[in-house]
PDB file of N, CA and C in Angstrom:
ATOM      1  N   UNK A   1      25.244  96.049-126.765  1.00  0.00           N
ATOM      2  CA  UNK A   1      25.418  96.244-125.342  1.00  0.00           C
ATOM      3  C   UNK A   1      26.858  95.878-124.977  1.00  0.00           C
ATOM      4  N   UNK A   2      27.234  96.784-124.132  1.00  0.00           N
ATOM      5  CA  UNK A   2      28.703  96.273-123.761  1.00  0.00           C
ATOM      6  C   UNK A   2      29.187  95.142-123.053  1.00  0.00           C
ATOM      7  N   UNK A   3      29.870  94.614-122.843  1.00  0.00           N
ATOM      8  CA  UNK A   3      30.106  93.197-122.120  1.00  0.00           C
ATOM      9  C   UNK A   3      30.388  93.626-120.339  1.00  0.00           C
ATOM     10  N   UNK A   4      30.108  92.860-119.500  1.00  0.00           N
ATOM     11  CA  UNK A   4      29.812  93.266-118.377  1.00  0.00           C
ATOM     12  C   UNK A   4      31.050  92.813-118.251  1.00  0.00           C
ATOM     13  N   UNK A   5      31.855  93.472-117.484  1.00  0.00           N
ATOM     14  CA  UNK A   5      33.258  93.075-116.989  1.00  0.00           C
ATOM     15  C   UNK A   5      33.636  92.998-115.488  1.00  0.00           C
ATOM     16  N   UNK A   6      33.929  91.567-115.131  1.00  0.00           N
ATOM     17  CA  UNK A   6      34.783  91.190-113.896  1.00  0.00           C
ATOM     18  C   UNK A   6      35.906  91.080-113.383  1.00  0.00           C
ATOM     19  N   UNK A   7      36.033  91.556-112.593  1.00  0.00           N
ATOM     20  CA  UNK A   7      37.453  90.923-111.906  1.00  0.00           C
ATOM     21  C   UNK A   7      37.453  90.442-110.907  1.00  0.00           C
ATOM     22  N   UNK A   8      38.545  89.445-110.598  1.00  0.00           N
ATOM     23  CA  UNK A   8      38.290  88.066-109.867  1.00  0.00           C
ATOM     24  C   UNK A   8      39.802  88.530-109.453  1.00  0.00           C
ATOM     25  N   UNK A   9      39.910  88.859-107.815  1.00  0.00           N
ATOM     26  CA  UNK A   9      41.212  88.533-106.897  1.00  0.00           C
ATOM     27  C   UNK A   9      40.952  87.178-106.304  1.00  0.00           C
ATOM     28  N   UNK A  10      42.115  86.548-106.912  1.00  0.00           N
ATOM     29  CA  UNK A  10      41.882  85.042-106.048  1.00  0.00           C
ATOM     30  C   UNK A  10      43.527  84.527-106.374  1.00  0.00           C
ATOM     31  N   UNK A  11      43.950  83.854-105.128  1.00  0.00           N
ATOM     32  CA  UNK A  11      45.301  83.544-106.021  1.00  0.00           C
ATOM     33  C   UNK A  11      45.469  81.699-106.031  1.00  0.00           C
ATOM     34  N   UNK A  12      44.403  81.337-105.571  1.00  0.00           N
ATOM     35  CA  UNK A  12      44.236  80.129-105.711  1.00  0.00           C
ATOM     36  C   UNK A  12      43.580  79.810-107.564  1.00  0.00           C
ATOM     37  N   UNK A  13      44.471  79.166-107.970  1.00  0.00           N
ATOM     38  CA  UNK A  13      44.211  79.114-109.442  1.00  0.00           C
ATOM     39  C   UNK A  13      42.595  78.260-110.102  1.00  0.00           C
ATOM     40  N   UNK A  14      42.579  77.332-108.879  1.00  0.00           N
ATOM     41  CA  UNK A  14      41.577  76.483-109.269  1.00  0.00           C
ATOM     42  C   UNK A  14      40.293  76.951-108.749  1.00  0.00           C
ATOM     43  N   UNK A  15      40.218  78.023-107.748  1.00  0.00           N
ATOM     44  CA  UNK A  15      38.885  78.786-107.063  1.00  0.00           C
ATOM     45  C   UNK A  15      38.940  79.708-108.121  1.00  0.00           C
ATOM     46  N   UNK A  16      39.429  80.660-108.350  1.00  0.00           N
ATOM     47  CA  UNK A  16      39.920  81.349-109.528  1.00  0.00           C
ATOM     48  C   UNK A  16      38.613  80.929-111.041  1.00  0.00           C
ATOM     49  N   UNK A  17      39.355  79.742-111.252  1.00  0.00           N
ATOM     50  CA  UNK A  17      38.902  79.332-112.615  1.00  0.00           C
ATOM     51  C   UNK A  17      37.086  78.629-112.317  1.00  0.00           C
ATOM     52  N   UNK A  18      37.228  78.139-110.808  1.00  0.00           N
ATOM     53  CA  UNK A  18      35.259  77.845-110.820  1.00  0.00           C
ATOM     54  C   UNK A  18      34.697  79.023-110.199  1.00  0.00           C
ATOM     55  N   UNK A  19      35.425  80.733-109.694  1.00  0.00           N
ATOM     56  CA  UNK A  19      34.545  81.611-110.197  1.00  0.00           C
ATOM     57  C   UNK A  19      34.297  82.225-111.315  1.00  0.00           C
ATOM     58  N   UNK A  20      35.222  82.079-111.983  1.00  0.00           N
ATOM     59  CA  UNK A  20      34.948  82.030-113.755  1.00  0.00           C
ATOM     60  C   UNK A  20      33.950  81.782-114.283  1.00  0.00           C
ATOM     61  N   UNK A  21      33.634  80.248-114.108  1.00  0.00           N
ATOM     62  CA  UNK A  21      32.928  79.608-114.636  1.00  0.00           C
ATOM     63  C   UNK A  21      31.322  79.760-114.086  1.00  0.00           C
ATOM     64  N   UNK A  22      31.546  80.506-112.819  1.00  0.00           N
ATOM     65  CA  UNK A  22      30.233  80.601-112.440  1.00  0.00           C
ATOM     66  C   UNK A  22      29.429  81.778-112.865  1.00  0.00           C
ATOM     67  N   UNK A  23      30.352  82.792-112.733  1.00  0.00           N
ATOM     68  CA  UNK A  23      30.090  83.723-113.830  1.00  0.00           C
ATOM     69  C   UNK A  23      29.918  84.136-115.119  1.00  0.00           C
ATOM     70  N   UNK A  24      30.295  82.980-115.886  1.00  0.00           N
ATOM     71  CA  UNK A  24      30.177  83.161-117.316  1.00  0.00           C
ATOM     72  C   UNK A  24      28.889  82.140-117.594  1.00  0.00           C
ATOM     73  N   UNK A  25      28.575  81.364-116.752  1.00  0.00           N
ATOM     74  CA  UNK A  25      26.875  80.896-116.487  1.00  0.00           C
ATOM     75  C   UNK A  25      26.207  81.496-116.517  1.00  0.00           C
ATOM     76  N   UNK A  26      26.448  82.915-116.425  1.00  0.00           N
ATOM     77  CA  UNK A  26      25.187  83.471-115.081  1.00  0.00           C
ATOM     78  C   UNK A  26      25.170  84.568-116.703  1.00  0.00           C
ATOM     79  N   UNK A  27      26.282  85.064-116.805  1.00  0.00           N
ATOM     80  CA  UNK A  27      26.244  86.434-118.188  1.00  0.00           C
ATOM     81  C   UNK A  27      27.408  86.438-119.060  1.00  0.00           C
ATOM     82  N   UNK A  28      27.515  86.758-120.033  1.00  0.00           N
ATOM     83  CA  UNK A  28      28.600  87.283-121.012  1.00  0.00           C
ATOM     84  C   UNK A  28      29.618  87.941-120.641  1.00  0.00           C
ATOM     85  N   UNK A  29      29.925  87.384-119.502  1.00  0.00           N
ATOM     86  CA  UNK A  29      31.067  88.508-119.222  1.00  0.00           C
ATOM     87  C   UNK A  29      32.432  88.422-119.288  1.00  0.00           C
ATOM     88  N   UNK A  30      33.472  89.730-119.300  1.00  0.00           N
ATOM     89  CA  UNK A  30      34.711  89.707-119.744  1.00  0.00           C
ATOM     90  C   UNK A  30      35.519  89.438-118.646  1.00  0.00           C
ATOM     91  N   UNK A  31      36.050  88.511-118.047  1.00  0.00           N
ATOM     92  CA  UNK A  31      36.976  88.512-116.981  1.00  0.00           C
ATOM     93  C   UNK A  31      37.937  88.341-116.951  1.00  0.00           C
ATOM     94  N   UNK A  32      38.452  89.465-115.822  1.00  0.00           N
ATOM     95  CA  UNK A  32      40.363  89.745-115.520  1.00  0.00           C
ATOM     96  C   UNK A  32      40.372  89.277-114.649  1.00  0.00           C
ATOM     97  N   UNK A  33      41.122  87.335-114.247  1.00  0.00           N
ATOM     98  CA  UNK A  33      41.649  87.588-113.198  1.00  0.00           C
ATOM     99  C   UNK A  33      43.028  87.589-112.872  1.00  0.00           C
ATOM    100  N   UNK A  34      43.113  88.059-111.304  1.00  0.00           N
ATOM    101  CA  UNK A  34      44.579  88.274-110.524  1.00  0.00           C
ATOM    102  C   UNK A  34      44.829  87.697-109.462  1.00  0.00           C
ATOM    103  N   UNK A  35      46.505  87.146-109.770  1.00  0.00           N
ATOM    104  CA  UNK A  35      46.296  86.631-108.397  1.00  0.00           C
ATOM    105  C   UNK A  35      47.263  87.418-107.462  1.00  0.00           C
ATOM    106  N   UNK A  36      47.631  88.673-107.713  1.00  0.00           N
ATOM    107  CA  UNK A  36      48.143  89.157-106.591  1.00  0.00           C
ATOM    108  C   UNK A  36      47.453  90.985-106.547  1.00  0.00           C
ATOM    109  N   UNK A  37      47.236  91.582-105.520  1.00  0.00           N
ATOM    110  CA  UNK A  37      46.932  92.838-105.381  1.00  0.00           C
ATOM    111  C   UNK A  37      47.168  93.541-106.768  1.00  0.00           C
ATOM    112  N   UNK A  38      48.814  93.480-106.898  1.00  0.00           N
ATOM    113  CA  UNK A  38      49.607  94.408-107.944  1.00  0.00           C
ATOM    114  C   UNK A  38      49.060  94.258-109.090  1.00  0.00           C
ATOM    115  N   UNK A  39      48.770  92.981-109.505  1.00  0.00           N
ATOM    116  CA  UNK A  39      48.231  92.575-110.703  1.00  0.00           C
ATOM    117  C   UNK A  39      46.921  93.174-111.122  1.00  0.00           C
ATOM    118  N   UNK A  40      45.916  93.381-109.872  1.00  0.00           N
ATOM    119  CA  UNK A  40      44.508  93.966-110.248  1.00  0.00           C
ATOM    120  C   UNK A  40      44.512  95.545-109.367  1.00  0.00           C
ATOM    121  N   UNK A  41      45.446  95.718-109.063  1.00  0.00           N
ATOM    122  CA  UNK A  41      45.814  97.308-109.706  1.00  0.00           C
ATOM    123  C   UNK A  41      45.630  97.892-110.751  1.00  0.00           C
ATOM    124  N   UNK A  42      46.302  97.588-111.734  1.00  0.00           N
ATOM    125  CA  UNK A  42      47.334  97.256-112.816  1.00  0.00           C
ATOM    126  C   UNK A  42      45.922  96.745-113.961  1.00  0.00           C
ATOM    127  N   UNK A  43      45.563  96.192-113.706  1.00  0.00           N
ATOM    128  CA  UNK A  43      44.378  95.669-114.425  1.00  0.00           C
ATOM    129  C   UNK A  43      42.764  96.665-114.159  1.00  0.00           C
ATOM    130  N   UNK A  44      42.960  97.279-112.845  1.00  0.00           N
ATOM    131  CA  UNK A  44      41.801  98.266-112.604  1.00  0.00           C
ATOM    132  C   UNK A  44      41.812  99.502-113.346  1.00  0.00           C
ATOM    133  N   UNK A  45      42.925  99.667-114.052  1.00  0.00           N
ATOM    134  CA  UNK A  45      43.111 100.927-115.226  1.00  0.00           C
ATOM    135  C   UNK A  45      41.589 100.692-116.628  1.00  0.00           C
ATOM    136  N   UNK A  46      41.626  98.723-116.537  1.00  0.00           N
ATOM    137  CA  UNK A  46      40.640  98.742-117.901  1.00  0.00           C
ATOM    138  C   UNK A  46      39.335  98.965-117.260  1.00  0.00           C
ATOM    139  N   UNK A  47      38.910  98.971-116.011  1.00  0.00           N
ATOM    140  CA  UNK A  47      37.124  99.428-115.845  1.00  0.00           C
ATOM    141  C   UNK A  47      37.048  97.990-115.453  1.00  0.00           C
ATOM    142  N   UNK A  48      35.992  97.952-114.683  1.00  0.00           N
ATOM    143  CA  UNK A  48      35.522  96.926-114.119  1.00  0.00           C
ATOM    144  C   UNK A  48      33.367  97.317-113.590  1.00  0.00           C
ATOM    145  N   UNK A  49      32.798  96.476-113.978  1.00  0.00           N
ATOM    146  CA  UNK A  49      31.381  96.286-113.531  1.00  0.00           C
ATOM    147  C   UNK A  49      31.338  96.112-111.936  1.00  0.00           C
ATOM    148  N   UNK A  50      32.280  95.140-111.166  1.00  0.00           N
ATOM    149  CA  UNK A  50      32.212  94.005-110.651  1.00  0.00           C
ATOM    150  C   UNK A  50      33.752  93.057-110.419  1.00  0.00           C
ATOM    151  N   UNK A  51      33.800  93.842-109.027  1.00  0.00           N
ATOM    152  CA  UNK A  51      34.952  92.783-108.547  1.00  0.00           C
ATOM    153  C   UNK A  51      34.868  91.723-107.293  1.00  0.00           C
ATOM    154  N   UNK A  52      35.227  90.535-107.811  1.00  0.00           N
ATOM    155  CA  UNK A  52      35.256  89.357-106.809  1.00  0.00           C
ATOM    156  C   UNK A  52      36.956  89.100-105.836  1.00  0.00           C
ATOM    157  N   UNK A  53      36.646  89.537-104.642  1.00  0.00           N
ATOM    158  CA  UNK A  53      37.448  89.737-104.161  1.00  0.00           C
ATOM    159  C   UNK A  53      38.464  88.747-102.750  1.00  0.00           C
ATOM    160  N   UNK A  54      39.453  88.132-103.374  1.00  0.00           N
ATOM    161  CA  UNK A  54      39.570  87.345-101.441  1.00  0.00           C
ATOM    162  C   UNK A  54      41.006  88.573-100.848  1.00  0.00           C
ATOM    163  N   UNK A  55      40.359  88.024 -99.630  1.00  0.00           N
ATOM    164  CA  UNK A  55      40.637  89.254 -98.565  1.00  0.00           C
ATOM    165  C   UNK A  55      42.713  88.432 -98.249  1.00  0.00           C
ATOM    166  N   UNK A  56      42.540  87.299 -98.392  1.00  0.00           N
ATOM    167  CA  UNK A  56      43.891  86.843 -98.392  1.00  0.00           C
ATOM    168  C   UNK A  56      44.802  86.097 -99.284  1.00  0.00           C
ATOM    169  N   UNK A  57      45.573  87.319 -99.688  1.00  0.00           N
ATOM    170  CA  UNK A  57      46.022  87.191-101.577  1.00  0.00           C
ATOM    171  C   UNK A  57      48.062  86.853-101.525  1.00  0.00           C
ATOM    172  N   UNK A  58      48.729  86.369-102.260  1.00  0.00           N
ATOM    173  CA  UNK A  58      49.894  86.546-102.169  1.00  0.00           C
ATOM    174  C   UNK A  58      50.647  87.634-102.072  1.00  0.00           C
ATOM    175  N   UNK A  59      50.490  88.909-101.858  1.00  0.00           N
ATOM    176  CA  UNK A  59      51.076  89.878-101.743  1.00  0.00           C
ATOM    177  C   UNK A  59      50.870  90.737-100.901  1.00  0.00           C
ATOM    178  N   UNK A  60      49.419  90.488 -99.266  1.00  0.00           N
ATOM    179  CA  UNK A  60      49.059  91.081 -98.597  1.00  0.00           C
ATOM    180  C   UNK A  60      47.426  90.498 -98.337  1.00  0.00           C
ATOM    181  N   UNK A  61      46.254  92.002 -97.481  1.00  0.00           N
ATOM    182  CA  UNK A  61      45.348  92.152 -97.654  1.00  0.00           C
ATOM    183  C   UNK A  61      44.877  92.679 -98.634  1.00  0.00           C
ATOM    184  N   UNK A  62      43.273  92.016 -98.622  1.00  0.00           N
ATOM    185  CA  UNK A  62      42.822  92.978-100.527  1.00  0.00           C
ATOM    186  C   UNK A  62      41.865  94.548 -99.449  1.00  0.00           C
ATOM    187  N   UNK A  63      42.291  94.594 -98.669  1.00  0.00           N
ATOM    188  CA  UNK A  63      41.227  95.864 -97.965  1.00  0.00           C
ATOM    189  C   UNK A  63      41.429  97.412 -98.333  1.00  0.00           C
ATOM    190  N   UNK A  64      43.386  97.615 -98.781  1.00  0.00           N
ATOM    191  CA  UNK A  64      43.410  98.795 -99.609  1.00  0.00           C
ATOM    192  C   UNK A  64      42.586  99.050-100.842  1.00  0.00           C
ATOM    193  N   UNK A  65      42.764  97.778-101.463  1.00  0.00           N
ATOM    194  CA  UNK A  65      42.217  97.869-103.020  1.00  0.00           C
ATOM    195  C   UNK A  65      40.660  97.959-102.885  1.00  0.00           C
ATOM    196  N   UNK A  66      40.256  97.305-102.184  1.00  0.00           N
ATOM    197  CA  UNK A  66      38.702  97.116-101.927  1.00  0.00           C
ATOM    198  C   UNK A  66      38.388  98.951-101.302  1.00  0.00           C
ATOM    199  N   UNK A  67      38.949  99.296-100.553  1.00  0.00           N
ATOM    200  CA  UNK A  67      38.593 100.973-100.458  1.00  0.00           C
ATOM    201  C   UNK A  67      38.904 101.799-101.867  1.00  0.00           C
ATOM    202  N   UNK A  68      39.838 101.317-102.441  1.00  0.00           N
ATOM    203  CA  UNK A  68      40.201 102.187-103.924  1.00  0.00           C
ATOM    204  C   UNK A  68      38.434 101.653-104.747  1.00  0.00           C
ATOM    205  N   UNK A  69      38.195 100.667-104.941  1.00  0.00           N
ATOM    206  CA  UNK A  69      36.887 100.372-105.243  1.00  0.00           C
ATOM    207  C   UNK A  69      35.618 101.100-104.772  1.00  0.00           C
ATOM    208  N   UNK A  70      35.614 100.874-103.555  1.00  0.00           N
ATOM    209  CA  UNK A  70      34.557 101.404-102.631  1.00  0.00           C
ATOM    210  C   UNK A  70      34.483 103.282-103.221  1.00  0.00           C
ATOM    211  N   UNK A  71      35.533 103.728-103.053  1.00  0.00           N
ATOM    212  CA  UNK A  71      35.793 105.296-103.586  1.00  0.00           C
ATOM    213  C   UNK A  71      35.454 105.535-105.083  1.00  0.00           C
ATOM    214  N   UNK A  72      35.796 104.675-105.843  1.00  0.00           N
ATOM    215  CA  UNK A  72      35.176 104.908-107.351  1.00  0.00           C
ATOM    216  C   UNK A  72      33.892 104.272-107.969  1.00  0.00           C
ATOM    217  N   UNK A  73      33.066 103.338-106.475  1.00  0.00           N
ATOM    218  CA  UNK A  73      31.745 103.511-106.756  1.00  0.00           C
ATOM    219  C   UNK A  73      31.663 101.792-107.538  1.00  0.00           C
ATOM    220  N   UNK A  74      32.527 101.005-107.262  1.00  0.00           N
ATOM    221  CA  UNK A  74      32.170  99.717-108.354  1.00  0.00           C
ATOM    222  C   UNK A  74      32.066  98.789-107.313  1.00  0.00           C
ATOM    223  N   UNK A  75      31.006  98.009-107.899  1.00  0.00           N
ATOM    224  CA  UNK A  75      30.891  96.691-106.810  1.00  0.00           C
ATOM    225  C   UNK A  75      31.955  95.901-106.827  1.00  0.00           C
ATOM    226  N   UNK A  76      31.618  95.206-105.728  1.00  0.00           N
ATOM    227  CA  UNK A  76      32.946  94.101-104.953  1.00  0.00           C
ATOM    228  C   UNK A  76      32.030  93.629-103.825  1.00  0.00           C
ATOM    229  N   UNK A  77      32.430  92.613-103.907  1.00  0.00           N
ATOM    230  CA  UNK A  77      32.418  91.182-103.052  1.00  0.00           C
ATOM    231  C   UNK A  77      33.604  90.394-102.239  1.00  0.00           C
ATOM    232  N   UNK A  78      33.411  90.198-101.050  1.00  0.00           N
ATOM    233  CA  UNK A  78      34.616  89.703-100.612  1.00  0.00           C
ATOM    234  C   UNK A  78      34.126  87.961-100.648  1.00  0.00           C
ATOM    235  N   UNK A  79      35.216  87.536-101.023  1.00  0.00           N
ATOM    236  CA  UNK A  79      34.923  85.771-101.240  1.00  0.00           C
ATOM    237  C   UNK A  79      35.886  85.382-100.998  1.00  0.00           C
ATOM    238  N   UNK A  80      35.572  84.693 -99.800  1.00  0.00           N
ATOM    239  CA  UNK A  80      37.168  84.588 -98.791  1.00  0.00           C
ATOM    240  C   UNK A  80      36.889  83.290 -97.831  1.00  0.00           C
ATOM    241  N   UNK A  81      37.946  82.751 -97.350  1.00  0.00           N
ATOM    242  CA  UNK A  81      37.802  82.094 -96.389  1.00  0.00           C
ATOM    243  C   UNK A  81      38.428  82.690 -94.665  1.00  0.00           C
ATOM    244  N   UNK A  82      38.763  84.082 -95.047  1.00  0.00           N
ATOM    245  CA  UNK A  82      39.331  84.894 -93.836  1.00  0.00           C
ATOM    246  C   UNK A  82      37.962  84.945 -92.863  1.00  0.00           C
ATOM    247  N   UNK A  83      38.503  85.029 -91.917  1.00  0.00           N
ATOM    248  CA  UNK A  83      37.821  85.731 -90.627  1.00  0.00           C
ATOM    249  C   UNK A  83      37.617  87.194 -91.115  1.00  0.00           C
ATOM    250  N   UNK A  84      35.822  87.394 -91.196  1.00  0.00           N
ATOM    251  CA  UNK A  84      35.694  88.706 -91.356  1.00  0.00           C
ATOM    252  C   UNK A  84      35.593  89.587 -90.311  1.00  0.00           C
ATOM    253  N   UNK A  85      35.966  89.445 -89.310  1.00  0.00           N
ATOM    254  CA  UNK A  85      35.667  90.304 -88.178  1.00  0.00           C
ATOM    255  C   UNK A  85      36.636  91.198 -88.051  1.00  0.00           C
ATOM    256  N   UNK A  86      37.933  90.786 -88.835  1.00  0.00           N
ATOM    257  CA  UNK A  86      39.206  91.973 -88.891  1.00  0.00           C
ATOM    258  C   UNK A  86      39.228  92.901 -89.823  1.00  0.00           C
ATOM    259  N   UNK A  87      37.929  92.629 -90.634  1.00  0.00           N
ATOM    260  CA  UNK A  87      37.900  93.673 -91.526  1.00  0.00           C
ATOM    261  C   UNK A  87      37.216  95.094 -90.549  1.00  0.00           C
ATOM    262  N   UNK A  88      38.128  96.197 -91.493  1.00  0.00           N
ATOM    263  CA  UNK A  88      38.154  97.203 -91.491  1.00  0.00           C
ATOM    264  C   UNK A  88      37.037  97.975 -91.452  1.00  0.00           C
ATOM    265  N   UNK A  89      36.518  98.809 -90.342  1.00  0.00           N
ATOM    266  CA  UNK A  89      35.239  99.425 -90.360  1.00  0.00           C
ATOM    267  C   UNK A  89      34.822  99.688 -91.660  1.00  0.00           C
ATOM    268  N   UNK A  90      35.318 100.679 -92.389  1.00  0.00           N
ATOM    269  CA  UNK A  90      34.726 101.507 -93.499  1.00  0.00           C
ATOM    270  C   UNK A  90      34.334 100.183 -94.614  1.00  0.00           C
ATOM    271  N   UNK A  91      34.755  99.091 -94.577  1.00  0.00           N
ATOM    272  CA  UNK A  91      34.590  97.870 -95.447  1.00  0.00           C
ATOM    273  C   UNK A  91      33.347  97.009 -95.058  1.00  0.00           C
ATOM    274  N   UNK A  92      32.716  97.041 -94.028  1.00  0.00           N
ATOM    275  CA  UNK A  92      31.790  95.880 -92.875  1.00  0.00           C
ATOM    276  C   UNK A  92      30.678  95.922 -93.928  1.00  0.00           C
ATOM    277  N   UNK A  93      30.544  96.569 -94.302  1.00  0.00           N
ATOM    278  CA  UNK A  93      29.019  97.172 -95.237  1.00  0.00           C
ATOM    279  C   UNK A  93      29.110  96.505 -96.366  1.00  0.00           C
ATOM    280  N   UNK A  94      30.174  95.728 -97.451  1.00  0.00           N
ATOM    281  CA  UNK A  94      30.688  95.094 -98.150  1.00  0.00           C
ATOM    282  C   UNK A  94      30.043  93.641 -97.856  1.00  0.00           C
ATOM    283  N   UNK A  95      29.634  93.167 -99.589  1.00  0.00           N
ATOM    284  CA  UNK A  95      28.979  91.858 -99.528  1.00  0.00           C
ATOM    285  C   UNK A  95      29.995  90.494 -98.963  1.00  0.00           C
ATOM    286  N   UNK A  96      30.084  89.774 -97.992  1.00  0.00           N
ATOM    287  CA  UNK A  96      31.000  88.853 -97.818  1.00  0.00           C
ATOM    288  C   UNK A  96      30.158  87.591 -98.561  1.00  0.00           C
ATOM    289  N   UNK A  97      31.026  86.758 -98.787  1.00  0.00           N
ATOM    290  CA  UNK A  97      30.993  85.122 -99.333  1.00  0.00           C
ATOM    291  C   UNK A  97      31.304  84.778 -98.510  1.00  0.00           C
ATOM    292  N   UNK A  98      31.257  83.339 -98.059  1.00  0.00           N
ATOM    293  CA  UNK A  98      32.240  82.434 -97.365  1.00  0.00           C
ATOM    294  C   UNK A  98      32.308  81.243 -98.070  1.00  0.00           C
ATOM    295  N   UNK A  99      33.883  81.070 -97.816  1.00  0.00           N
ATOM    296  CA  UNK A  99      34.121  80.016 -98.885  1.00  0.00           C
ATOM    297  C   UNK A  99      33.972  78.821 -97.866  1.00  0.00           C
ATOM    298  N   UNK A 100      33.548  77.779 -98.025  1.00  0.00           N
ATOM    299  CA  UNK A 100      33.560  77.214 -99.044  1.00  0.00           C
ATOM    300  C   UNK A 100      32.011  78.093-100.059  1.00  0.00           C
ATOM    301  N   UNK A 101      32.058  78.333-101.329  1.00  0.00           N
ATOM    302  CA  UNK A 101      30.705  79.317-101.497  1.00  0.00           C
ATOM    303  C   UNK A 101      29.784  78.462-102.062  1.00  0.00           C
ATOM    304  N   UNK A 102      28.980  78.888-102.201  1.00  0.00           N
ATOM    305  CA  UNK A 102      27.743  78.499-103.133  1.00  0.00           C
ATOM    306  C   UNK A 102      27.641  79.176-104.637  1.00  0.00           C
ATOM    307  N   UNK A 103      27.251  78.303-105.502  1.00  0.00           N
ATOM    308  CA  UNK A 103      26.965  79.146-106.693  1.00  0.00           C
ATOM    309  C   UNK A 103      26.206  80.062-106.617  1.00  0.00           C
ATOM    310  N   UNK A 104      24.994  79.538-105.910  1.00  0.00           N
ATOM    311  CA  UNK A 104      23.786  80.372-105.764  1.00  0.00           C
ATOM    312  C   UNK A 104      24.351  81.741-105.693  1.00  0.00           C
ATOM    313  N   UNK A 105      25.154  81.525-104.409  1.00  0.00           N
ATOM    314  CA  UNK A 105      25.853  82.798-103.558  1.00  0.00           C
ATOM    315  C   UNK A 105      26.527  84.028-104.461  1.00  0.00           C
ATOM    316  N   UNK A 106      27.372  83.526-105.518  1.00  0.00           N
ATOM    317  CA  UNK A 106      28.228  84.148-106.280  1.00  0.00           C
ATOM    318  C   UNK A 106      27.125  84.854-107.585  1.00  0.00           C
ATOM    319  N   UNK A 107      26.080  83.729-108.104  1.00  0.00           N
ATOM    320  CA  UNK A 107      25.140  84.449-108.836  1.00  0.00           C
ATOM    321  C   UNK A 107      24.326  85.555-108.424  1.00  0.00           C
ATOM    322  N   UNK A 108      24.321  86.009-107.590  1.00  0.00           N
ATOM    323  CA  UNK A 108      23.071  86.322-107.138  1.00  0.00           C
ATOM    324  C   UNK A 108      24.110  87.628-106.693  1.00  0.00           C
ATOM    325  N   UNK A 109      25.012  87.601-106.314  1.00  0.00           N
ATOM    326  CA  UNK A 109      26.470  88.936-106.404  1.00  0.00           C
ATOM    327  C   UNK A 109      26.194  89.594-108.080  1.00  0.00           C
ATOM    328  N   UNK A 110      26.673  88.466-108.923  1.00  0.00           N
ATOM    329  CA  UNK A 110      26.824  88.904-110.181  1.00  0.00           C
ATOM    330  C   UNK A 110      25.193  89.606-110.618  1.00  0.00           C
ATOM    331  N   UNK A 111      23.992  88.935-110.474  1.00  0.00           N
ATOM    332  CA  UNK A 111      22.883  89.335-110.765  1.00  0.00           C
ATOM    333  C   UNK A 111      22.562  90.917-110.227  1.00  0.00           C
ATOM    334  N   UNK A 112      22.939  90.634-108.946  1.00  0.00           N
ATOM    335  CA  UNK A 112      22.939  92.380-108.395  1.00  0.00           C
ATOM    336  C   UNK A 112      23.673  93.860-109.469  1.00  0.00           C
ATOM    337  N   UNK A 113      24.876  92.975-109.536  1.00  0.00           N
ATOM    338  CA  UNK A 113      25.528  94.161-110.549  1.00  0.00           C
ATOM    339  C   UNK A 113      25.371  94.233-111.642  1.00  0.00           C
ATOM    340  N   UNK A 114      25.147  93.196-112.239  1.00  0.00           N
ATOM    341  CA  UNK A 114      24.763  93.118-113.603  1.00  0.00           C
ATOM    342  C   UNK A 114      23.636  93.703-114.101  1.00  0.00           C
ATOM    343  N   UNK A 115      22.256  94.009-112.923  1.00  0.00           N
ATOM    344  CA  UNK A 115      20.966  94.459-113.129  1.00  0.00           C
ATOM    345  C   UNK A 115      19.912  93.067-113.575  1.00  0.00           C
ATOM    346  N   UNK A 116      20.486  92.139-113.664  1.00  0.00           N
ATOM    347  CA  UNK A 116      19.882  90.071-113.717  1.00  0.00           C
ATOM    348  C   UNK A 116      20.029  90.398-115.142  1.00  0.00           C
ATOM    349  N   UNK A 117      21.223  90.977-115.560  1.00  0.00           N
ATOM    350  CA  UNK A 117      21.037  90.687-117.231  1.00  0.00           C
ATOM    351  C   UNK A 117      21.802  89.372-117.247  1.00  0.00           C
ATOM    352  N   UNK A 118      21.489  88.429-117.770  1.00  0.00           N
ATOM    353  CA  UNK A 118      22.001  86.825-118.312  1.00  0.00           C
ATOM    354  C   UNK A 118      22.084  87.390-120.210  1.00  0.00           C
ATOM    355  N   UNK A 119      22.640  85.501-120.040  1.00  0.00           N
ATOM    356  CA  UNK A 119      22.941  85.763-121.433  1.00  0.00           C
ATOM    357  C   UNK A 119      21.987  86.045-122.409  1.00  0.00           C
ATOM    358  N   UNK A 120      22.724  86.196-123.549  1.00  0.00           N
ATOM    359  CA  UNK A 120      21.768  87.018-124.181  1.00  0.00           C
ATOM    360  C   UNK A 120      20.513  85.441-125.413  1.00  0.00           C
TER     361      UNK A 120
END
């Protein structure tokens, strides 16, 4: 079976590394993260299952990239501590987090996309 692959926009290094960890709890999975837009651009060339997304990154909003997502059909999650109310109509429909998050919260993202495959 192939390895379920994530990507994690976060540019906070240490939120970053405990959604990592919450995810590699939950399944086997391969994760790219980025901490700026450009970077998981750039990184969305390798395929992704599943992207974890904050809406306020060092190089802008993540709401372009999150529509480039939305258009090729791959899940995403926004996990943010932004005010979601400025998000962008076509985005509202999009799973939000609020940080501070819950594990629960983030598993249960990953379980959705994953289909509840855990480890093996």
């Amino acid at each position: 079976m192939a390895p379920f692959r994530v990507l994690i926009l976060e540019d906070d290094a240490i939120l970053a590394l405990d959604l990592e960890t919450i995810v590699r709890c939950w399944t086997d999975a391969r994760i790219t993260s980025c901490r700026s837009i450009a970077q998981a651009q750039k990184a969305l060339k390798g395929g992704f299952d599943l992207a974890l997304l904050d809406i306020d990154v060092v190089d802008g909003k993540s709401y372009d990239f999150a529509r480039t997502l939305k258009e090729q059909e791959l899940p995403f999650a926004f996990v943010t501590g932004s005010d979601v109310s400025g998000c962008p109509e076509g985005l509202r429909d999009a799973a939000f987090i609020a940080k501070p998050y819950s594990q629960r919260a983030i598993e249960a993202v990953v379980a959705s996309a994953s289909g509840g495959r855990r480890h093996p």
